[in-house]
C-alpha atoms as a PDB file:
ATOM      1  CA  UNK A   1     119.408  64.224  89.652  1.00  0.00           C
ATOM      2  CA  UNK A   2     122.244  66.944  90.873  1.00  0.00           C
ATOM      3  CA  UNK A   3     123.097  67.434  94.691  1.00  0.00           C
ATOM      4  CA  UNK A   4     122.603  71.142  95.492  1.00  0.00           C
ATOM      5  CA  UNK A   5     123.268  73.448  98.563  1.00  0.00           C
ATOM      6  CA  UNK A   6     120.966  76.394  98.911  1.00  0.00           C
ATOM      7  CA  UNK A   7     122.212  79.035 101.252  1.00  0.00           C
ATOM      8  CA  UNK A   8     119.358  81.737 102.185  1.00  0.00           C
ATOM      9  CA  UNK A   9     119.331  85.005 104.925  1.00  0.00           C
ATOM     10  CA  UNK A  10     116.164  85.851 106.463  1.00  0.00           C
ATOM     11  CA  UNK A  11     115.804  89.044 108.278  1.00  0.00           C
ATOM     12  CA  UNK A  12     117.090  89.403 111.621  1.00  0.00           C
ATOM     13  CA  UNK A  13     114.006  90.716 113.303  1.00  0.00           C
ATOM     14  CA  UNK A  14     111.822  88.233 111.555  1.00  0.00           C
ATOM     15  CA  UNK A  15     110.066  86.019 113.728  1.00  0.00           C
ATOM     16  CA  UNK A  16     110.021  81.841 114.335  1.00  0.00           C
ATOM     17  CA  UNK A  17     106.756  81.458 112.207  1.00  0.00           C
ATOM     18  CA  UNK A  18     108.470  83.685 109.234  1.00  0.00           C
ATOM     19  CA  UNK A  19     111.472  81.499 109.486  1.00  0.00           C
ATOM     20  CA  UNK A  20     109.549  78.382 109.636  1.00  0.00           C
ATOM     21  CA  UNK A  21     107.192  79.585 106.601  1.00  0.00           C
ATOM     22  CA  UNK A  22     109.859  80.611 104.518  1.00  0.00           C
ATOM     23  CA  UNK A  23     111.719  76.980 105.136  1.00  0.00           C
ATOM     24  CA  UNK A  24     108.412  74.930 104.706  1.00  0.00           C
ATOM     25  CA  UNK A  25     107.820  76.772 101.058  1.00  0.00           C
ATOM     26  CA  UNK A  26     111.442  76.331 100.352  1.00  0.00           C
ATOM     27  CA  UNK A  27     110.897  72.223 101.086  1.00  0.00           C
ATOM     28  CA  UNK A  28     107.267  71.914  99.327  1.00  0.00           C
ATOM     29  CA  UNK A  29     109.401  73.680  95.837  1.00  0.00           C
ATOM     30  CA  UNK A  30     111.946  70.964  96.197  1.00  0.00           C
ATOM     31  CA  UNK A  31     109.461  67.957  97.344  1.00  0.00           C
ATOM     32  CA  UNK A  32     108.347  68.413  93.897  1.00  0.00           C
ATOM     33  CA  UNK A  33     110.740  66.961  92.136  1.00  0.00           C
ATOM     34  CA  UNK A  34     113.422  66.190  94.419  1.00  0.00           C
ATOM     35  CA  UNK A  35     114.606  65.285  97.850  1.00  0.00           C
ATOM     36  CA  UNK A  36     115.676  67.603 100.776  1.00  0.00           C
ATOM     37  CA  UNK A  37     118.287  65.852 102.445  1.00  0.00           C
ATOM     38  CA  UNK A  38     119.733  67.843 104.705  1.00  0.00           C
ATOM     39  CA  UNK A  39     118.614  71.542 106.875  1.00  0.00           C
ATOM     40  CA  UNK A  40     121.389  73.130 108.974  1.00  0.00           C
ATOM     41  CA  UNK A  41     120.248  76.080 110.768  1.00  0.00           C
ATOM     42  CA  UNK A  42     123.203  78.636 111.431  1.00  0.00           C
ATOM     43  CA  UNK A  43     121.172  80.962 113.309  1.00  0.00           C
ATOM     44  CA  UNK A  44     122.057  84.711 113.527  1.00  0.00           C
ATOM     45  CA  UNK A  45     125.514  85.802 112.065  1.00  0.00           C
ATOM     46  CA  UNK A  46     127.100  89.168 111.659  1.00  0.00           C
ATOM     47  CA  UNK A  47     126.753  90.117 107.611  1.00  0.00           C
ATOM     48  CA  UNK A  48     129.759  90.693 105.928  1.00  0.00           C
ATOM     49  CA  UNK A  49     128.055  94.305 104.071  1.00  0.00           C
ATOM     50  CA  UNK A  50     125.030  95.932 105.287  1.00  0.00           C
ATOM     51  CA  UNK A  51     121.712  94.553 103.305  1.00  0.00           C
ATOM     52  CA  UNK A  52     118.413  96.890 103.311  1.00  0.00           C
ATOM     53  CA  UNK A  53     119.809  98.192 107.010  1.00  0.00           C
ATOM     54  CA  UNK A  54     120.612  95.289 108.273  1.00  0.00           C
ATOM     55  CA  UNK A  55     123.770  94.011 109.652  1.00  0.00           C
ATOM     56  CA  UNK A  56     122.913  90.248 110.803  1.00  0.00           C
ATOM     57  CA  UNK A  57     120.897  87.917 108.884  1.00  0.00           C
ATOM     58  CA  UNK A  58     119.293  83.960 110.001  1.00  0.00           C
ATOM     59  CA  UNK A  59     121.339  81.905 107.962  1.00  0.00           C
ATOM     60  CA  UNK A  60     120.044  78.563 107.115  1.00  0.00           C
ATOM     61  CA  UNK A  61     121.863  75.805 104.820  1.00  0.00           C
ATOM     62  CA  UNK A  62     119.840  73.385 102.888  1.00  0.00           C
ATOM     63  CA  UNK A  63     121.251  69.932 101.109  1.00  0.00           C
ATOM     64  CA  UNK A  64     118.978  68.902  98.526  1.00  0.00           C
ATOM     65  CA  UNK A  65     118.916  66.460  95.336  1.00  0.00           C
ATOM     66  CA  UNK A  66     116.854  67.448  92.792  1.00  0.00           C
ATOM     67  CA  UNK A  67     116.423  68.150  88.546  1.00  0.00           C
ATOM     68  CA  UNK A  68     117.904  71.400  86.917  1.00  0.00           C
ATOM     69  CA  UNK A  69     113.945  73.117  86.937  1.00  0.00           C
ATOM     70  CA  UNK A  70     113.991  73.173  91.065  1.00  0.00           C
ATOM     71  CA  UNK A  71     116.709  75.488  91.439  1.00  0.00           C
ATOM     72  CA  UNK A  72     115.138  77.547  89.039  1.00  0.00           C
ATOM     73  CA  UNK A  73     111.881  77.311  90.606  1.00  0.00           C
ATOM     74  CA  UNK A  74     113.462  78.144  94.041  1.00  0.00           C
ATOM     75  CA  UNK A  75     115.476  80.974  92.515  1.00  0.00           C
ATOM     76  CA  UNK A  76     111.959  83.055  91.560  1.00  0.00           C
ATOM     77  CA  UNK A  77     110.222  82.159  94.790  1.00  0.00           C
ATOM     78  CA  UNK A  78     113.347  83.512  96.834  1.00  0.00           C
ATOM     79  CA  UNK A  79     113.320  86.523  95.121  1.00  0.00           C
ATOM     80  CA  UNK A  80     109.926  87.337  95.747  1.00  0.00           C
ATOM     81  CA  UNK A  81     109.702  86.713  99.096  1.00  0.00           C
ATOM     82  CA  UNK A  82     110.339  89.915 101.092  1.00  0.00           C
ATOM     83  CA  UNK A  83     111.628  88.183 104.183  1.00  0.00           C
ATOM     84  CA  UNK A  84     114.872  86.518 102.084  1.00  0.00           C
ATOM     85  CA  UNK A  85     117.609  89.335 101.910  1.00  0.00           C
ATOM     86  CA  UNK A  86     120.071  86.759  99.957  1.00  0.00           C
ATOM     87  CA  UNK A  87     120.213  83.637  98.667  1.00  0.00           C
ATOM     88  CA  UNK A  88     122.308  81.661  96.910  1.00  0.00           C
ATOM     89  CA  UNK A  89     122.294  77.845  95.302  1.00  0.00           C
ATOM     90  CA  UNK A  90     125.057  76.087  93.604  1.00  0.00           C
ATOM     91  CA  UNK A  91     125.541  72.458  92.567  1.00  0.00           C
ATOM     92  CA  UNK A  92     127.303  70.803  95.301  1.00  0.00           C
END
């Protein structure tokens, strides 16, 4: 198993039970065959480019152990969702 650090940006305007859905999905991919370890929330920060008209974005940080088919997984889900402007995981 690989350490990983998946950093995603919600939408600004997006509300507590969007974050929190978004987050619980993100843990039930990895709980699948890995191990969240840590979740940092960063909160709202200033974007360094607008994204789809928006120029803040709910950053959250997520430490997680896990086998090369999770990040993969994660990768389609965040794409999909609409709420996720950018994400990005690398092996930490």
């Amino acid at each position: 198993m690989k350490n990983y650090e998946l950093v995603y940006v919600v939408k600004p305007n997006s509300d507590d039970e969007t974050k929190e859905s978004v987050l619980n999905k993100i843990k039930d991919v990895i709980s699948s065959n890995g191990e969240v370890e840590k979740v940092d929330t960063w909160g709202n920060k200033k974007l360094a480019y607008q994204i789809a008209k928006f120029t803040e974005g709910f950053y959250v940080l997520v430490n997680f152990k896990s086998g090369v088919e999770v990040p993969k997984e994660l990768d389609r889900n965040l794409k999909i969702n609409e709420n996720v402007i950018r994400h990005m995981i690398v092996v930490a």
